[in-house]
C-alpha atoms as a PDB file:
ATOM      1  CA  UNK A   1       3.682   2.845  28.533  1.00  0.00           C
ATOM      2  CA  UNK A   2       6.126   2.168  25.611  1.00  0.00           C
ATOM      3  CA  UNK A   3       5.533   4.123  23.009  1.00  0.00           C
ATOM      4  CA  UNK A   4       8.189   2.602  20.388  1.00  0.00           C
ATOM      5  CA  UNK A   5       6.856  -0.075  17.853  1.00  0.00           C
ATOM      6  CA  UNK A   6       7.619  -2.926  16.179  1.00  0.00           C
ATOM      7  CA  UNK A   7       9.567  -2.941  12.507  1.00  0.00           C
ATOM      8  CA  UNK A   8       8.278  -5.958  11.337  1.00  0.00           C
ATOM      9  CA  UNK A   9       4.333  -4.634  12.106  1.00  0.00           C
ATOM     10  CA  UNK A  10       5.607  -1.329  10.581  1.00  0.00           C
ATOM     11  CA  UNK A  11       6.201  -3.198   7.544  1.00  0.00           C
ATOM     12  CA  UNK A  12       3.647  -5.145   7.567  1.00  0.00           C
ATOM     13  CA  UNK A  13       1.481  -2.151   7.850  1.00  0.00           C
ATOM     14  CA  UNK A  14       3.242   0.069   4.977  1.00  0.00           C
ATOM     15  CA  UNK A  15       3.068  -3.171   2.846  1.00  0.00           C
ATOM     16  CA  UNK A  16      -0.612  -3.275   2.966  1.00  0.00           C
ATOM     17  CA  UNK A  17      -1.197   0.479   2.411  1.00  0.00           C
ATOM     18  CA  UNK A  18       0.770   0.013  -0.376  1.00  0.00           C
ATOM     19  CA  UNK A  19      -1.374  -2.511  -2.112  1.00  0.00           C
ATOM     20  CA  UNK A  20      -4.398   0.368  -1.600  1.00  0.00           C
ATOM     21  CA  UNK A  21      -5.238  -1.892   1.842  1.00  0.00           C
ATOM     22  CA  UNK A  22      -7.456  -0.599   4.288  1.00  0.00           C
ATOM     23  CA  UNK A  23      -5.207  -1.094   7.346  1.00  0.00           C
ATOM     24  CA  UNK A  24      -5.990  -0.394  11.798  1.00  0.00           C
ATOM     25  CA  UNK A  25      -3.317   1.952  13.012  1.00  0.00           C
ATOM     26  CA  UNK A  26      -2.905   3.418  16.904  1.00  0.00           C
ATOM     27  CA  UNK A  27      -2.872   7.039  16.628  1.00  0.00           C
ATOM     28  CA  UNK A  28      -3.035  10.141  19.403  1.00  0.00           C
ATOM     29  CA  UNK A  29      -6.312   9.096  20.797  1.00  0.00           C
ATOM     30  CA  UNK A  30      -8.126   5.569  19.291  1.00  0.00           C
ATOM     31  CA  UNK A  31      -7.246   3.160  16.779  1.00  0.00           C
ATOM     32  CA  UNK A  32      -8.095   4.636  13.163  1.00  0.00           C
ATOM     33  CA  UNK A  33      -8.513   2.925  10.050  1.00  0.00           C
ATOM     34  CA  UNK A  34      -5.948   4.484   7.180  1.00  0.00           C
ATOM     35  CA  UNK A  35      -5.354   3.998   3.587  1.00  0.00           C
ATOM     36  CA  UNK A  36      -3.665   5.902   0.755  1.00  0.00           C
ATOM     37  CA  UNK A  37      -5.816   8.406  -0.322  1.00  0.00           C
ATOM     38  CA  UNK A  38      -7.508   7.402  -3.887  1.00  0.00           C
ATOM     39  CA  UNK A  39     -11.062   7.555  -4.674  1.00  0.00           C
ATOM     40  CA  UNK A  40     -11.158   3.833  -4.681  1.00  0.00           C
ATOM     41  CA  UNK A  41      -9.893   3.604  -1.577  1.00  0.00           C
ATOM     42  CA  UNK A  42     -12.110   6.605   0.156  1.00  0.00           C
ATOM     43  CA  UNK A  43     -15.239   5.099  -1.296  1.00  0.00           C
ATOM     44  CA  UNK A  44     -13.956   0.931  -0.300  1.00  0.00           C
ATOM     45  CA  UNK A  45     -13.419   2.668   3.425  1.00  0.00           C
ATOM     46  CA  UNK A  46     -16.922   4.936   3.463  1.00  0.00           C
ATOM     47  CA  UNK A  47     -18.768   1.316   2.527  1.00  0.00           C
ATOM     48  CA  UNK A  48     -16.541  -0.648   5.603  1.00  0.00           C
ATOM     49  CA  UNK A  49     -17.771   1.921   8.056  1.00  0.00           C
ATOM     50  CA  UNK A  50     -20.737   1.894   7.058  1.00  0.00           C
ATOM     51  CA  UNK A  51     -20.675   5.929   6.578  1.00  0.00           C
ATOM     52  CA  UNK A  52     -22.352   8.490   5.306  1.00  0.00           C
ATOM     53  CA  UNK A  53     -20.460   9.895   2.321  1.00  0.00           C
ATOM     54  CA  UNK A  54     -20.675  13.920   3.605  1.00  0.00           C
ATOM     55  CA  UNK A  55     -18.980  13.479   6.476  1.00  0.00           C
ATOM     56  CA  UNK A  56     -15.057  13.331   4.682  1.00  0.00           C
ATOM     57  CA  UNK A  57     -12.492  12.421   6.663  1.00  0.00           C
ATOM     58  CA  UNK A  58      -8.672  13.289   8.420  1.00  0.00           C
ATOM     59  CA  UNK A  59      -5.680  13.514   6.280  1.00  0.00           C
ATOM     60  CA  UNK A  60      -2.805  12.535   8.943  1.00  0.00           C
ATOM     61  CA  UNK A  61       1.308  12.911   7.859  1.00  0.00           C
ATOM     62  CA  UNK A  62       4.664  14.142   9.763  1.00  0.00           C
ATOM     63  CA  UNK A  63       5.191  16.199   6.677  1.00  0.00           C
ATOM     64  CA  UNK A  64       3.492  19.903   6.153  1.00  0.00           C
ATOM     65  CA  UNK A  65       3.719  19.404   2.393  1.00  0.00           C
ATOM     66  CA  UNK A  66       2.108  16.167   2.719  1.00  0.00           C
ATOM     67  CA  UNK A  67      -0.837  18.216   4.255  1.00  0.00           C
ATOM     68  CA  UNK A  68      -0.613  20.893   1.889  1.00  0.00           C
ATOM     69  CA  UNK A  69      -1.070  18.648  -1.250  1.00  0.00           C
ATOM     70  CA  UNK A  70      -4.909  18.858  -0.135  1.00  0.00           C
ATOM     71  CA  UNK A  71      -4.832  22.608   0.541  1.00  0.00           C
ATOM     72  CA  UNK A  72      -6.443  25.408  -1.285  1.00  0.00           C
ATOM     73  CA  UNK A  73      -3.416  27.778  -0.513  1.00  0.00           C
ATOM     74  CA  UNK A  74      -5.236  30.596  -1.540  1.00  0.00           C
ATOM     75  CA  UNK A  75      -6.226  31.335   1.069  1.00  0.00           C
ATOM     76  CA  UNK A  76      -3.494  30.206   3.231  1.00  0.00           C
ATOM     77  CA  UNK A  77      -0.664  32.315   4.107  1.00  0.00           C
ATOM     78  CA  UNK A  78       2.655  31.971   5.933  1.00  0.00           C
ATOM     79  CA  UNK A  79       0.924  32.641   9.320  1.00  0.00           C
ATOM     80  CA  UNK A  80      -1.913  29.963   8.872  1.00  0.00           C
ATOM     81  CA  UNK A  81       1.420  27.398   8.102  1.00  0.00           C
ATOM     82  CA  UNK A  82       2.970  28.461  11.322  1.00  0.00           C
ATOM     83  CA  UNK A  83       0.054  27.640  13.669  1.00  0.00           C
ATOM     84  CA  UNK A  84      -0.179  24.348  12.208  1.00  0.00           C
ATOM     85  CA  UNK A  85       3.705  23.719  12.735  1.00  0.00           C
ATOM     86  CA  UNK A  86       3.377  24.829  15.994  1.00  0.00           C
ATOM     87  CA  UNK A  87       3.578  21.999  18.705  1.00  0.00           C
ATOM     88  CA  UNK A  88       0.212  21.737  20.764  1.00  0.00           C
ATOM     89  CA  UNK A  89       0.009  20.334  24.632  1.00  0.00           C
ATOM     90  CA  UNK A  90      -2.427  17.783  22.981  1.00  0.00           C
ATOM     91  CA  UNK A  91      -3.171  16.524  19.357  1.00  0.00           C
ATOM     92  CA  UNK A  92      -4.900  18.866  16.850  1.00  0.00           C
ATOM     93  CA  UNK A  93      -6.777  18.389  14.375  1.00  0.00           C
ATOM     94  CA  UNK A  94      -7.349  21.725  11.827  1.00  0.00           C
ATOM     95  CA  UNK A  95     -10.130  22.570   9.235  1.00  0.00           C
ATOM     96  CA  UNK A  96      -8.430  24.290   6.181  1.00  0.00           C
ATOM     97  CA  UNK A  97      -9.475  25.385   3.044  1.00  0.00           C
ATOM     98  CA  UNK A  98      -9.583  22.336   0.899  1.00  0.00           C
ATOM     99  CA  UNK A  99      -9.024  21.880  -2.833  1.00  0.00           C
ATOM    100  CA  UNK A 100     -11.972  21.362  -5.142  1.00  0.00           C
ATOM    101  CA  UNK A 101     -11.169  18.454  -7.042  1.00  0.00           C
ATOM    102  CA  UNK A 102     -11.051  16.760  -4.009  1.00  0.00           C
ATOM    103  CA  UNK A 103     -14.732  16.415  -2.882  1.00  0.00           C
ATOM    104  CA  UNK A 104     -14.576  12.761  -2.956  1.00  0.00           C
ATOM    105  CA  UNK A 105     -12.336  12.906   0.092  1.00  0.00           C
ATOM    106  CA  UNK A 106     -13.895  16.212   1.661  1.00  0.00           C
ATOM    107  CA  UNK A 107     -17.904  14.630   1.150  1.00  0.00           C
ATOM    108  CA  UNK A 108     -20.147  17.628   1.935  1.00  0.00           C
ATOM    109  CA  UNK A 109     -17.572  20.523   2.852  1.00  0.00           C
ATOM    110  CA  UNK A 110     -15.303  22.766   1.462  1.00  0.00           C
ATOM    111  CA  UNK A 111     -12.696  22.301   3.809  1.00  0.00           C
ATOM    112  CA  UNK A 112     -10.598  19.490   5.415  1.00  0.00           C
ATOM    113  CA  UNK A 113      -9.396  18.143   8.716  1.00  0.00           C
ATOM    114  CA  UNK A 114      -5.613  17.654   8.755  1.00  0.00           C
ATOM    115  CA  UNK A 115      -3.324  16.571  11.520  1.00  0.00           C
ATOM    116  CA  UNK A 116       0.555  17.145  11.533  1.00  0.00           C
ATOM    117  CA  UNK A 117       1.259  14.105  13.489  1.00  0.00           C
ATOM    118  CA  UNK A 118       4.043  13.150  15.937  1.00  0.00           C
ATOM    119  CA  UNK A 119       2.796   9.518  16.966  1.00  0.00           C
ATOM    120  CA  UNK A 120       5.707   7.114  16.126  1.00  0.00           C
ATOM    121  CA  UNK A 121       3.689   4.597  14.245  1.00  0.00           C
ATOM    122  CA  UNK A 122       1.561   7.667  11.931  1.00  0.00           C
ATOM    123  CA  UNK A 123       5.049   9.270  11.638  1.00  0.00           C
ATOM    124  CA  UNK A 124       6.947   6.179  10.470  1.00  0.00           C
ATOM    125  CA  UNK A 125       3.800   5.217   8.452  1.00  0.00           C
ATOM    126  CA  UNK A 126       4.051   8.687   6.280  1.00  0.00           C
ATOM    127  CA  UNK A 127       7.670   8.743   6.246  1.00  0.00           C
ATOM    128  CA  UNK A 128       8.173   6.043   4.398  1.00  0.00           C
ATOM    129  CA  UNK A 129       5.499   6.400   1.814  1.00  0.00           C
ATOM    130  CA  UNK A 130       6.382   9.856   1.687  1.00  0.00           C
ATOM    131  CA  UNK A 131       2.676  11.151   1.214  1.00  0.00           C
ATOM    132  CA  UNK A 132      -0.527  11.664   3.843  1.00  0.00           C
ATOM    133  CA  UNK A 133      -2.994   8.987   4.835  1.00  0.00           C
ATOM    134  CA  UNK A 134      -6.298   8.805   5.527  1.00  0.00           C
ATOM    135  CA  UNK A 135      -6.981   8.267  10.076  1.00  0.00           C
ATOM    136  CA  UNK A 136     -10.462   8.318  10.821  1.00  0.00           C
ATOM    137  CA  UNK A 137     -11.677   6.317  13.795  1.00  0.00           C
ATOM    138  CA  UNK A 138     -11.892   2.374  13.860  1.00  0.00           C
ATOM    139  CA  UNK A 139     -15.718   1.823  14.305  1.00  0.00           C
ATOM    140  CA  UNK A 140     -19.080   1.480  12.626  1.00  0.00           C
ATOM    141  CA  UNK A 141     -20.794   4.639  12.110  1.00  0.00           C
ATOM    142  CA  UNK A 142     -22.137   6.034  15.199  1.00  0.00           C
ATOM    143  CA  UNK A 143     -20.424   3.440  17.291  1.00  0.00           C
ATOM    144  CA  UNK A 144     -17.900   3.968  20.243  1.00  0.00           C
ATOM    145  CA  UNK A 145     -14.166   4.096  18.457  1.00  0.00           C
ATOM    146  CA  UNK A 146     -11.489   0.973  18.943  1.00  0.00           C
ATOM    147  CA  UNK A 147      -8.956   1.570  21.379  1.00  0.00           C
ATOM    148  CA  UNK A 148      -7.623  -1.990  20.935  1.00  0.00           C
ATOM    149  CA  UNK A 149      -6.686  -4.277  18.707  1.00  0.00           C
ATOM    150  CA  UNK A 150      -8.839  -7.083  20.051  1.00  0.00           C
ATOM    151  CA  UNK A 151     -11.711  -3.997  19.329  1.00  0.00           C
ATOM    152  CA  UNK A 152     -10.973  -3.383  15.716  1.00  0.00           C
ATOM    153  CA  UNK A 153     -11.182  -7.064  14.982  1.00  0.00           C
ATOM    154  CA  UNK A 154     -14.448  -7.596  16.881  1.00  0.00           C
ATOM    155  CA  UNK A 155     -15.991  -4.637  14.483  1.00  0.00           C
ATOM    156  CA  UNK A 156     -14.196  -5.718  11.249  1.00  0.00           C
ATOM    157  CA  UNK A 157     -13.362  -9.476  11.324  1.00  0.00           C
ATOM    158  CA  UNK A 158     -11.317 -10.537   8.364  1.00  0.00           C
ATOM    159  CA  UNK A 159     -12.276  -7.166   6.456  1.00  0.00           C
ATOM    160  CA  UNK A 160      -8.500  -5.633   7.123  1.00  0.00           C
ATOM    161  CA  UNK A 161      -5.632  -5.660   5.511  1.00  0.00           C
ATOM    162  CA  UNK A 162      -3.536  -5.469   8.530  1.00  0.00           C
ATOM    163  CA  UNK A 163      -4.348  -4.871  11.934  1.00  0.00           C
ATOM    164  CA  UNK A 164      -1.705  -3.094  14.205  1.00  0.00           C
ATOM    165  CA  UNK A 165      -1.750  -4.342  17.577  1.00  0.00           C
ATOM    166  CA  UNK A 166       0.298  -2.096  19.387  1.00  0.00           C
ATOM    167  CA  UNK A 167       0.316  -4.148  22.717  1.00  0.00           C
ATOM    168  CA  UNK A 168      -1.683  -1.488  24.696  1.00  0.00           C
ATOM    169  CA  UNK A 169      -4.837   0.398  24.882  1.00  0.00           C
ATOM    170  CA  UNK A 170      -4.703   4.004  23.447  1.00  0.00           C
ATOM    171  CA  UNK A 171      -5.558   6.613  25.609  1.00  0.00           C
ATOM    172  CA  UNK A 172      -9.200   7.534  23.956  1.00  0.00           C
ATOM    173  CA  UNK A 173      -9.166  11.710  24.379  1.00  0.00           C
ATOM    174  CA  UNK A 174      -9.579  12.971  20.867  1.00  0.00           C
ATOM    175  CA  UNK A 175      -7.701  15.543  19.308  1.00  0.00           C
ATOM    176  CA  UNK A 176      -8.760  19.010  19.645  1.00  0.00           C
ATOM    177  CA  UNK A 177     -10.158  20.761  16.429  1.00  0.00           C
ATOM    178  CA  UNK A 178      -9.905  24.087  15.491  1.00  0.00           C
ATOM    179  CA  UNK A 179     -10.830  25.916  12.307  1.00  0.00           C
ATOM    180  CA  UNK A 180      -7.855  27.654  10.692  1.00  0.00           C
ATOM    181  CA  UNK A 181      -8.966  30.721   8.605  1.00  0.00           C
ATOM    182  CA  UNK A 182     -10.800  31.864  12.235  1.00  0.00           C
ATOM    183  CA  UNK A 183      -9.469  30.168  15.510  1.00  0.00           C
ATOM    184  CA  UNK A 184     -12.934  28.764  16.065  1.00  0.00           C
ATOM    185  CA  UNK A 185     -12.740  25.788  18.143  1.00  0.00           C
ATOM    186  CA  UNK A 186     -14.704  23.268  16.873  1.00  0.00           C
ATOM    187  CA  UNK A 187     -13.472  20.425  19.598  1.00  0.00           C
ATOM    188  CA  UNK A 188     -12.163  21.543  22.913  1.00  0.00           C
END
């Protein structure tokens, strides 16, 4: 399996972020829909999947800081930061203390589920907008998740910005969770 991409998608897929697009990126596991993260954008992407507006969603980025921009670092210390640095045999997804002005992006909790991500198109994605992004699975609400293109266009036809085809199927095992502040594991 290749696991390199194409530049012009790339672009193509920073391009539409960019213009506050909902776009369909692979990531670790299944395709996920990702946008920057702006009310407007959270609330256009909660009405596309047809979601429930408690449920909040991933913040994906290559970048701790990136991550930490959503943090309530209070109660975070240097420890906490290390665990999430630390490389994992498979994705991980962590539940951390979350700021309080941003409820529109953490729906019902307190906290929030961030991913440090190494996948080359997330990675490239973040780099170059130099923030986080929204990844939360490509699907209707309690529907299977996309693991194809072909997938993400059968459940949102023409409703995209951009749709990433990256060729190949991704491999559909979700990334673990686990809760920070207590090492709970929410998602084996």
């Amino acid at each position: 399996m290749n696991k390199s991409f194409s530049t012009d998608k790339l672009h193509e897929a920073i391009k539409q972020i960019k213009q506050q697009q909902i776009v369909a990126l692979p990531t670790e596991s299944v395709y996920g829909l990702s946008c920057i993260i702006t009310p407007k954008t959270v609330e256009r992407l909660i009405q596309l999947k047809e979601r429930a507006f408690e449920k909040g969603f991933i913040v994906v980025s290559n970048d701790l800081a990136h991550l930490l921009d959503y943090a309530d670092l209070t109660q975070l210390d240097k420890r906490h930061l290390e665990l999430i640095k630390k490389p994992t045999k498979r994705p991980t997804t962590w539940i951390i203390p979350a700021k309080k002005e941003i409820h529109w992006l953490t729906g019902q909790y307190t906290s929030i589920a961030v991913r440090l991500t190494d996948h080359p198109v997330l990675k490239a994605v973040s780099q170059a907008l130099d923030q986080a992004i929204i990844s939360t699975s490509a699907n209707l609400s309690n529907k299977p998740p996309a693991t194809t293109a072909k997938e993400v266009e059968k459940y949102f036809p023409h409703k995209l910005g951009y749709v990433y085809d990256q060729g190949y199927p991704c491999d559909g095992k979700p990334s673990q969770i686990i809760e920070l502040l207590t090492q709970k594991i929410i998602r084996p």
